[in-house]
N, C-alpha and C. Protein backbone atom coordinates (compact mmCIF):
# COMPACT_ATOMS: atom_id res chain seq x y z
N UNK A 1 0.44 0.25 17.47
CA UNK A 1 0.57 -0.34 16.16
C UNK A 1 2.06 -0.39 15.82
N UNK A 2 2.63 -1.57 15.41
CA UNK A 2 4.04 -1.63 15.23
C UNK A 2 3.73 -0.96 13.85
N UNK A 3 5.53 -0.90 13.61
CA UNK A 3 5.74 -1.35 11.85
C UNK A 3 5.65 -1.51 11.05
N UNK A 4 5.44 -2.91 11.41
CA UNK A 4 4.99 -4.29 10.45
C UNK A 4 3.69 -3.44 10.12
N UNK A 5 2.99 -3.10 10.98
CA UNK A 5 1.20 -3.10 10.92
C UNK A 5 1.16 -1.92 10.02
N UNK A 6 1.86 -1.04 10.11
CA UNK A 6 1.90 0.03 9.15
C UNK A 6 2.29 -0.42 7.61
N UNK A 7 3.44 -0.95 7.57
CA UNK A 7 3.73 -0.99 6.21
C UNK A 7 2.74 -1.95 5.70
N UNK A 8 2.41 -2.94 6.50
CA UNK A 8 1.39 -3.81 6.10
C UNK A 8 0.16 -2.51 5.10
N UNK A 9 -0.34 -2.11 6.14
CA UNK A 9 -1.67 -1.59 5.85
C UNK A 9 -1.46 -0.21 4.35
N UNK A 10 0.03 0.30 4.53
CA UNK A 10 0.27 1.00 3.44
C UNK A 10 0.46 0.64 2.39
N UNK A 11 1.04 -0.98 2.40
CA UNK A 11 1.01 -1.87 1.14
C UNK A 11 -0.33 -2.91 0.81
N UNK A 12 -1.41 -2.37 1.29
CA UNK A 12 -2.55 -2.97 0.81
C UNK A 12 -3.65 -2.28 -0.02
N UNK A 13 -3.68 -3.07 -1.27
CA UNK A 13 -4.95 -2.57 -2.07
C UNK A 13 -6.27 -2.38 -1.68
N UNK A 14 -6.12 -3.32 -0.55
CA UNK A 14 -8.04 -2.29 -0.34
C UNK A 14 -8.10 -1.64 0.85
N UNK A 15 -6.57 -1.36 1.47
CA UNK A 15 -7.01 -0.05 1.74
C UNK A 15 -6.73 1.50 1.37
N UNK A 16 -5.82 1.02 -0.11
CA UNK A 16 -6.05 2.80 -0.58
C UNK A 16 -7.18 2.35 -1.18
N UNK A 17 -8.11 1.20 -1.28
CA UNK A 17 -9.29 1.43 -2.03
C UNK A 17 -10.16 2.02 -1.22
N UNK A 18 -10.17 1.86 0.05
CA UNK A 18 -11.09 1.95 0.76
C UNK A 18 -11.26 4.01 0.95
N UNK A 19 -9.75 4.11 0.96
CA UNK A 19 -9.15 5.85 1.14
C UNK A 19 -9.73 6.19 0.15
N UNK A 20 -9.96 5.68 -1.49
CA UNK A 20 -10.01 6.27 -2.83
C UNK A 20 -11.40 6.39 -3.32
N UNK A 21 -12.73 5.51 -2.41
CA UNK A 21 -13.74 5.50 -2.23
C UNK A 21 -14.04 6.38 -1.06
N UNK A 22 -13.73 6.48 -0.35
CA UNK A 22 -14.28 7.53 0.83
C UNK A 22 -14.30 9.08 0.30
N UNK A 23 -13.01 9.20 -0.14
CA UNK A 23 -12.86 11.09 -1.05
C UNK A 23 -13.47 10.91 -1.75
N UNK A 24 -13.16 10.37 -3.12
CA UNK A 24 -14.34 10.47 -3.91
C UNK A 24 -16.15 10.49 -3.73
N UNK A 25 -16.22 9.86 -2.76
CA UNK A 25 -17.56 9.79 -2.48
C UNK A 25 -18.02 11.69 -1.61
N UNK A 26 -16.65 11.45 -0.97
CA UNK A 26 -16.88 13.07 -0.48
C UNK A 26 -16.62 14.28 -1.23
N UNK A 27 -15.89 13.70 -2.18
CA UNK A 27 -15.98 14.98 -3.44
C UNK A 27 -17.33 15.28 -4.18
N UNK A 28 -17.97 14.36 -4.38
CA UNK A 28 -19.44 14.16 -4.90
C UNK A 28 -20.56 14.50 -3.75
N UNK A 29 -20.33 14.43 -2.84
CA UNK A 29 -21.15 15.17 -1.83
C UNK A 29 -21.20 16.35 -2.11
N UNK A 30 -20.21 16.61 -2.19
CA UNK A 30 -19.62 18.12 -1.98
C UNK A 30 -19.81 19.27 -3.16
N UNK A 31 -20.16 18.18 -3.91
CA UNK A 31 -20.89 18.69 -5.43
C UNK A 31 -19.66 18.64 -6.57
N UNK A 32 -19.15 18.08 -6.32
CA UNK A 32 -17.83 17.73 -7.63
C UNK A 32 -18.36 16.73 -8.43
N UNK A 33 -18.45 16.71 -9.62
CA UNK A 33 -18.76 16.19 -10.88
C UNK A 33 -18.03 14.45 -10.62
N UNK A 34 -18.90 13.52 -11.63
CA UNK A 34 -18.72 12.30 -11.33
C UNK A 34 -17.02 12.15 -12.27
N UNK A 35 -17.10 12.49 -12.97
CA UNK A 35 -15.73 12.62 -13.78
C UNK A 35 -14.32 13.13 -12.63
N UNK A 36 -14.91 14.17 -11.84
CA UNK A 36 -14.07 14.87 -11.42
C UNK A 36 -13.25 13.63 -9.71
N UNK A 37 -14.62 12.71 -9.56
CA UNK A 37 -14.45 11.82 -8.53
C UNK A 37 -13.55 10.78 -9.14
N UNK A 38 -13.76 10.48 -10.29
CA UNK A 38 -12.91 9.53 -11.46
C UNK A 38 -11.45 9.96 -11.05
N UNK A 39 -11.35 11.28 -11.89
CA UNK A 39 -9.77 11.70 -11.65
C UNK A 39 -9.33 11.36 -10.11
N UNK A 40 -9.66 11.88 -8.87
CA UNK A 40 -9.19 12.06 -8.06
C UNK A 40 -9.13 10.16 -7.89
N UNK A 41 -10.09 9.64 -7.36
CA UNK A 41 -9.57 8.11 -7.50
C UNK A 41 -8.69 7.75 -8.30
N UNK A 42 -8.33 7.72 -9.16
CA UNK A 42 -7.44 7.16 -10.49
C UNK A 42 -5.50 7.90 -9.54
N UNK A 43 -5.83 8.91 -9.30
CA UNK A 43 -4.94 9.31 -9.00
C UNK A 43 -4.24 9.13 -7.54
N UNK A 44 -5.19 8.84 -6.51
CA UNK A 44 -4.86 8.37 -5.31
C UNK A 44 -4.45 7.10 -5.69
N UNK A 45 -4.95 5.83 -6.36
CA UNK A 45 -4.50 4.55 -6.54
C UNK A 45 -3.28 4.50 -7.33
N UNK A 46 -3.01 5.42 -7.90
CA UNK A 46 -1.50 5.30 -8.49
C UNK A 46 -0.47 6.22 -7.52
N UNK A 47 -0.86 7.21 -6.97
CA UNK A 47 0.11 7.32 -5.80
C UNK A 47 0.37 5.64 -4.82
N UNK A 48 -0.73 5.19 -4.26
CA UNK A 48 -0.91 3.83 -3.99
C UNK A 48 0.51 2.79 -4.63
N UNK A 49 0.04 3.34 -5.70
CA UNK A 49 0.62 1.93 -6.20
C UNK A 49 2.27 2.36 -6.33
N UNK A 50 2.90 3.89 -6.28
CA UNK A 50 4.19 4.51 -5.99
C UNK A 50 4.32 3.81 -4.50
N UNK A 51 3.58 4.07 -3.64
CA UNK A 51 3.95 3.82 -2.24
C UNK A 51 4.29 2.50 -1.91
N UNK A 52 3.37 1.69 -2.59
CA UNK A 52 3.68 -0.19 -2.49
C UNK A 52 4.84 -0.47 -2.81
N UNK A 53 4.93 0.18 -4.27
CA UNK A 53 6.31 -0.31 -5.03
C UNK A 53 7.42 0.06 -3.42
N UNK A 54 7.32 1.06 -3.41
CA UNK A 54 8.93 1.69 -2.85
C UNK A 54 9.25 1.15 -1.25
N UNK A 55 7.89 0.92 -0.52
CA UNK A 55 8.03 0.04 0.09
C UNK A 55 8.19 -1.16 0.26
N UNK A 56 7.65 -1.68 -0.58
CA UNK A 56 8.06 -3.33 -1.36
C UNK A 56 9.57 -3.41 -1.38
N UNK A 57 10.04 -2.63 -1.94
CA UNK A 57 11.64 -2.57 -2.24
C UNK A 57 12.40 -2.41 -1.68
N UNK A 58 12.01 -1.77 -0.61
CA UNK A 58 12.63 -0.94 1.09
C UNK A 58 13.04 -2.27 1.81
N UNK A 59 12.35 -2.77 1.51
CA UNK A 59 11.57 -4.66 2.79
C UNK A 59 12.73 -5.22 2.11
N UNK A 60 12.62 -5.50 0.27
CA UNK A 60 13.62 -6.43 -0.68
C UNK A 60 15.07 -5.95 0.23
N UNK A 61 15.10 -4.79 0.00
CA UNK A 61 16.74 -4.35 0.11
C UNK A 61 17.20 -4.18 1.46
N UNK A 62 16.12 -4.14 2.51
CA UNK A 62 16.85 -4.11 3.83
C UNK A 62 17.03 -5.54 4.28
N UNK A 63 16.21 -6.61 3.73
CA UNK A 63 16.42 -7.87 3.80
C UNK A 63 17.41 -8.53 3.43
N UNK A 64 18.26 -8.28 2.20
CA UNK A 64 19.23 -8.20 1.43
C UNK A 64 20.35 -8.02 2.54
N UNK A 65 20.07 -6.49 2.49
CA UNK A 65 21.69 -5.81 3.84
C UNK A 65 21.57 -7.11 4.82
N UNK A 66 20.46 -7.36 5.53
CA UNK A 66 20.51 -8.07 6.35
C UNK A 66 21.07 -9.35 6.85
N UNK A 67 21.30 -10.48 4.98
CA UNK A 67 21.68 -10.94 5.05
C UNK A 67 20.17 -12.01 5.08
N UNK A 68 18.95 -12.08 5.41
CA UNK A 68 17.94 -13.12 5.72
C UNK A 68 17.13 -12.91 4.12
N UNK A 69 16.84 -14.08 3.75
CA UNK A 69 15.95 -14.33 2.72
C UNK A 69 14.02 -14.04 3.45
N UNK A 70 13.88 -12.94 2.71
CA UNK A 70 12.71 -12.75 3.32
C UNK A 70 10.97 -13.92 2.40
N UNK A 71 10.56 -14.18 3.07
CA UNK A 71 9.70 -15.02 2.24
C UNK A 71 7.81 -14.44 2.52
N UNK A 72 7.99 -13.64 1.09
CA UNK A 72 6.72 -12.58 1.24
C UNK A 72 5.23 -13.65 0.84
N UNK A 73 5.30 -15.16 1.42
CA UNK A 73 4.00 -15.39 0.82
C UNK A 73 3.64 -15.65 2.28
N UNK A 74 4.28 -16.05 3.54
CA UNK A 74 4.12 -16.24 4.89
C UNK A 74 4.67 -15.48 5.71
N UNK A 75 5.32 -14.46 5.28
CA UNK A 75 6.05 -13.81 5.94
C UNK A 75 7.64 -14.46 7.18
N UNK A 76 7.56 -15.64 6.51
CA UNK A 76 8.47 -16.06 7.75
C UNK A 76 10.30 -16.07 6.99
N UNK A 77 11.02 -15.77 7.79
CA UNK A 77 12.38 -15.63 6.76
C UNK A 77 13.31 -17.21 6.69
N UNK A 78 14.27 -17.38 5.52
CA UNK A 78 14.30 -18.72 5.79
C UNK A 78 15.23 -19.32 6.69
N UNK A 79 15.90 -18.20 7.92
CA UNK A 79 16.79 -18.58 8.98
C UNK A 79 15.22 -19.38 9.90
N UNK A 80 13.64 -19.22 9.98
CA UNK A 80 12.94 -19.41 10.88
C UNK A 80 12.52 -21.10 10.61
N UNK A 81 13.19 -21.56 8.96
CA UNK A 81 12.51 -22.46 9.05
C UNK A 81 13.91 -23.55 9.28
N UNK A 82 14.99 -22.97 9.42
CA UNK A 82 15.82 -23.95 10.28
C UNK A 82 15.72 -24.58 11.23
């Protein structure tokens, strides 16, 4: 798995959804209160959403140093479409 495939998958919403549904569901197995599955989801998706941001920004600003306009709707930068 490169990189890319990582930050990809760390900057995607359904899959800390998928992370934030699995615990929770295993906290409630486990006999933890439906409230208590609430908190812990609520709180993994906003770590989530710390991790997107800062990686998001990591990508902005090393793109920047780099000198290449990065273009986050295709991923292609705009030296590729010269």
């Amino acid at each position: 798995m490169s990189r890319e495939d990582i930050i990809r998958k760390l900057t995607s919403r359904k899959f800390w959804l998928a992370v934030a549904s699995f615990v929770a569901l295993v906290a409630v197995a486990c006999g933890a209160t439906e409230e208590a599955a609430t908190q812990i989801t609520a709180l993994i998706m906003a770590g989530a959403t710390v991790v997107g941001y800062i990686l998001g920004e990591g990508l902005v600003d090393a793109a920047r140093i780099g000198g290449e306009q990065y273009d986050f709707v295709d991923g292609d930068t705009e030296e590729d479409d010269l």
